[in-house]
Protein backbone atom coordinates (compact mmCIF):
# COMPACT_ATOMS: atom_id res chain seq x y z
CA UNK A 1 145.57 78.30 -153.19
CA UNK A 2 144.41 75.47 -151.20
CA UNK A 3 142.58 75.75 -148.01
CA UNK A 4 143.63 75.95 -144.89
CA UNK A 5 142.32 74.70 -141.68
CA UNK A 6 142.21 75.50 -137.84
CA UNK A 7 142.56 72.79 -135.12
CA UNK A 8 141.77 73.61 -131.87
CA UNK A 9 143.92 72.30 -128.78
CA UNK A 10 141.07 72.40 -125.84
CA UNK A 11 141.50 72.83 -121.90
CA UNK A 12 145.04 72.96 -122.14
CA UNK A 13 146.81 74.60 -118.50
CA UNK A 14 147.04 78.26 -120.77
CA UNK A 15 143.58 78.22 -122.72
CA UNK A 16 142.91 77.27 -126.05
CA UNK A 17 145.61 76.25 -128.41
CA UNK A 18 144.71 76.82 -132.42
CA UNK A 19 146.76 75.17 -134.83
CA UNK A 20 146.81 76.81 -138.66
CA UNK A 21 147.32 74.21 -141.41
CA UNK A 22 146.84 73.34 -144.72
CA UNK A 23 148.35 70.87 -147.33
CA UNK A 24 151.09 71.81 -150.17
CA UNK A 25 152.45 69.58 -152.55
CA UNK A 26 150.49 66.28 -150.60
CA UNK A 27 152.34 67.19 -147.85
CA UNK A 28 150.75 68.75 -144.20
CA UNK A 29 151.94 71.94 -143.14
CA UNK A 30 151.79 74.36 -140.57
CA UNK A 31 150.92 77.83 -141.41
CA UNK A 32 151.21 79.25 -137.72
CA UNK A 33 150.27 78.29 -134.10
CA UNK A 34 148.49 80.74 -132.03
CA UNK A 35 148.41 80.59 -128.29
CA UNK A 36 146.02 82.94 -125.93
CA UNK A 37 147.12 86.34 -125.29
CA UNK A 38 146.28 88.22 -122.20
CA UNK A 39 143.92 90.03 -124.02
CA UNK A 40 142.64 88.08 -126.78
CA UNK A 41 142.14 84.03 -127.10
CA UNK A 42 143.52 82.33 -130.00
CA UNK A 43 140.23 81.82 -131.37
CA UNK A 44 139.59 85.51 -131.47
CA UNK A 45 142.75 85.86 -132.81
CA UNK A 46 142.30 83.42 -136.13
CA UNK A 47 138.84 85.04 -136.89
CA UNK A 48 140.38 88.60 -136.99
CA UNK A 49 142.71 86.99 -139.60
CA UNK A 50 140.55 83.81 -141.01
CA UNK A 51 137.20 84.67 -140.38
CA UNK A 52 136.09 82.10 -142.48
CA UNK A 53 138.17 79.11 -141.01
CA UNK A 54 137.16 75.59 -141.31
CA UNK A 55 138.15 73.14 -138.51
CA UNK A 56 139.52 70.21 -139.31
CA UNK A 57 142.12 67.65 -138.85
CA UNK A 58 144.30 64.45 -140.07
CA UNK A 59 146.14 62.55 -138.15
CA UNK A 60 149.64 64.14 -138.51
CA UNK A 61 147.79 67.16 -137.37
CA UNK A 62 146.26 65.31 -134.18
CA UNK A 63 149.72 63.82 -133.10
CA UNK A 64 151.06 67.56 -132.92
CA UNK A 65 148.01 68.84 -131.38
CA UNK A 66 148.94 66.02 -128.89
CA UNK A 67 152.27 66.52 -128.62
CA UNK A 68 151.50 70.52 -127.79
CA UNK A 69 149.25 69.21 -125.17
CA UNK A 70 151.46 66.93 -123.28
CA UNK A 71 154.22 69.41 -123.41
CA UNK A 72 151.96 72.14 -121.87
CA UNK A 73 151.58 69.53 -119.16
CA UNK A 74 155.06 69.31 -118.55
CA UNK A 75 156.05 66.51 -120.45
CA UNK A 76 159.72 66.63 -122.13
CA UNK A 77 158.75 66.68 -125.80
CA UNK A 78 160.78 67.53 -128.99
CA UNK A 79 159.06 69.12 -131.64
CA UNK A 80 160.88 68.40 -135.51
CA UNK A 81 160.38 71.47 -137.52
CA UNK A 82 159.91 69.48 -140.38
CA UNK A 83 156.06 70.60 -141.12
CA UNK A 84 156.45 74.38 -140.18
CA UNK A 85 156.19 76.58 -143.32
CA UNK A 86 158.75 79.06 -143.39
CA UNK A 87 158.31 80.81 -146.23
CA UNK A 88 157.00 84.07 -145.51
CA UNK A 89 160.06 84.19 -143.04
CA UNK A 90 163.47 86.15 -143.95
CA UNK A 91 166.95 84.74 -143.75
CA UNK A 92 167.36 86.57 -140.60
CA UNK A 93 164.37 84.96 -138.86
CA UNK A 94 164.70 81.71 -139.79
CA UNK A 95 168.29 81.99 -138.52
CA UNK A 96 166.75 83.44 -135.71
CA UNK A 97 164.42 80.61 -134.93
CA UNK A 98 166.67 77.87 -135.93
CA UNK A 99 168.98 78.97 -133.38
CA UNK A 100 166.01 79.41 -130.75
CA UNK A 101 165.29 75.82 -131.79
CA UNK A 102 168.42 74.94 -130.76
CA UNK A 103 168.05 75.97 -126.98
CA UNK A 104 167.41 72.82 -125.28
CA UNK A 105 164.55 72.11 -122.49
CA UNK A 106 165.67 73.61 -119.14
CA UNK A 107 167.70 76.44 -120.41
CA UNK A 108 167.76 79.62 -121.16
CA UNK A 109 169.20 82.09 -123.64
CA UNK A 110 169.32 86.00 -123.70
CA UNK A 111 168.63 88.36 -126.88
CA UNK A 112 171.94 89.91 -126.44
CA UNK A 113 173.52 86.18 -126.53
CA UNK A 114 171.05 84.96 -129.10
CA UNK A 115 171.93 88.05 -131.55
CA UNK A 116 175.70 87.59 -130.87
CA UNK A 117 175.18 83.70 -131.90
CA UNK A 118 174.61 85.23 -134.92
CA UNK A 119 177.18 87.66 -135.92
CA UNK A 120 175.27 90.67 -134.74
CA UNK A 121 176.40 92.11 -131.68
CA UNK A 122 174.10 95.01 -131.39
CA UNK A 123 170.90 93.07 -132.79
CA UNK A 124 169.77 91.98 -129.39
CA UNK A 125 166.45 94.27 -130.29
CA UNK A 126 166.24 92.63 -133.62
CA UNK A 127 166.19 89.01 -132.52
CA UNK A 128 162.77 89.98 -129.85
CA UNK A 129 161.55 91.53 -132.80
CA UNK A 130 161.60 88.29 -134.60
CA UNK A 131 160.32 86.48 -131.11
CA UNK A 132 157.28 89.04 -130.60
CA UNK A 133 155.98 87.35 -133.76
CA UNK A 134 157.38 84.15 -133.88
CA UNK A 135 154.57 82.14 -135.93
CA UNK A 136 155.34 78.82 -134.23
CA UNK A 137 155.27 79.41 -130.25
CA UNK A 138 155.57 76.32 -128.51
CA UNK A 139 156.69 74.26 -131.05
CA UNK A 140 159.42 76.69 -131.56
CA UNK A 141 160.34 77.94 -127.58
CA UNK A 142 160.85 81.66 -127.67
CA UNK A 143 159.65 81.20 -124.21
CA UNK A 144 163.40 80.26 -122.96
CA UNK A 145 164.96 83.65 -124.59
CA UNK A 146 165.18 86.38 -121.36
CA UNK A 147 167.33 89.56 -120.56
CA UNK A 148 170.47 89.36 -119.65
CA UNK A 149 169.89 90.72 -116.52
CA UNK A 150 167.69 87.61 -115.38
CA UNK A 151 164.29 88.83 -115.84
CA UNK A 152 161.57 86.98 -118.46
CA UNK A 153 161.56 90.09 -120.95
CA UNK A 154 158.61 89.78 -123.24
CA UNK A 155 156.25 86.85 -124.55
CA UNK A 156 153.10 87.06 -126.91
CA UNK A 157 151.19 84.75 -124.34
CA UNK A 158 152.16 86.99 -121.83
CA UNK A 159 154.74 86.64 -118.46
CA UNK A 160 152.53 84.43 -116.31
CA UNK A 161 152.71 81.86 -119.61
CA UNK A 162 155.95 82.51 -119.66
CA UNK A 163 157.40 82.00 -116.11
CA UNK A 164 154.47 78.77 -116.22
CA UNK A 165 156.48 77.07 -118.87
CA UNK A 166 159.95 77.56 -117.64
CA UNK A 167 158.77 76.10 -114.04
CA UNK A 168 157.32 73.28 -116.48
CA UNK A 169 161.42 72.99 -117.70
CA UNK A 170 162.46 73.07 -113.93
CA UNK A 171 163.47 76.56 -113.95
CA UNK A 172 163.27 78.31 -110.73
CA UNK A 173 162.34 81.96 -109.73
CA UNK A 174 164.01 84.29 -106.40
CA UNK A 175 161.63 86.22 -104.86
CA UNK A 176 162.21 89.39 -107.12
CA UNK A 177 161.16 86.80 -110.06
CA UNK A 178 164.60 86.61 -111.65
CA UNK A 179 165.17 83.40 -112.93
CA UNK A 180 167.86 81.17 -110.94
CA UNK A 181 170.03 79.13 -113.35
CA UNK A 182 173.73 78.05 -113.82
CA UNK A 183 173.92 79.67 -117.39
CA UNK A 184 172.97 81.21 -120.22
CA UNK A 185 172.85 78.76 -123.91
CA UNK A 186 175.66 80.45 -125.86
CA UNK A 187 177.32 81.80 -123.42
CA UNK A 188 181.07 81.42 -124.53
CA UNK A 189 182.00 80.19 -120.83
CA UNK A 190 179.15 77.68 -119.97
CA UNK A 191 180.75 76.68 -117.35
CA UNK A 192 180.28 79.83 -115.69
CA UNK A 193 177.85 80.23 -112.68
CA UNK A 194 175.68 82.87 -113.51
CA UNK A 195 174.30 84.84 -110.28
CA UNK A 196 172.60 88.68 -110.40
């Protein structure tokens, strides 16, 4: 097996951002991303897993690392998918997170919708299964999935991250921290105002 290496993202708005990578085939690819959890920083989290990690970088590497950056600032960035290994994924998350990838900046989805996307009414628990260990958070926005009753739900960086990166999108909060938006991504009538 070849070796796989850590890049840290530093004094980003959340913490520490660590990048796992390694090369396959002469190609660079990402093993998973780990952002800070309210109890535990990313670091802490890679040496529970990779106690032995090596950090190191290339330069595809430091234009993602860059690119997570900036978009933690608020900048509109698109992340292609194209270096995420998805191996160790099932058919049912990667359909999962390709249709999470498919939510665009600004807007929200809810588990219910997301699970009825994809042919499985009743699989709202399922799909926030699938987004409480998403491998790829940021790069992949499980941050813009929420209840269908306006509230954030869940997020392994925790709900401050959370409602932080939807503000970043220009997503607004009432003052019972529902979200305020004009509808839900795969909704079948997005024209629809959505009010709670």
């Amino acid at each position: 097996m070849d070796r796989d290496y850590v890049k840290i993202i530093n004094n980003t708005p959340f913490g520490h951002i660590v990048i796992l990578w390694g090369m396959e085939d002469y190609s660079t690819i990402i093993r998973n991303v780990f952002i800070p959890k309210p109890d535990m920083s990313a670091e802490d989290q890679v040496l529970e897993i990779y106690p032995d990690f090596h950090e190191f970088s290339c330069p595809e590497i430091d234009e993602l690392a860059n690119s997570i950056y900036k978009f933690l600032k608020g900048e509109d960035i698109v992340f292609s998918l194209d270096m995420l290994n998805l191996n160790n994924c099932s058919l049912f998350q990667k359909s999962v997170l390709q249709a999470l990838n498919n939510i665009p900046k600004g807007k929200v989805s809810s588990y219910h919708l997301l699970a009825k996307y994809l042919g499985n009414e009743k699989g709202a628990r399922a799909v926030g299964n699938v987004l409480s260990s998403n491998p790829f958070p940021i790069i992949i926005p499980c941050h813009r999935v929420i209840r269908s009753d306006g509230t954030l739900g869940g997020f392994q960086g925790g709900l401050d991250m959370k409602k932080a990166l939807l503000e970043n999108e220009g997503i607004n909060f009432d003052n019972k921290g529902k979200l305020i938006f004009d509808c839900f991504h795969y909704q079948e009538n997005n024209n629809a105002q959505k009010t709670f």
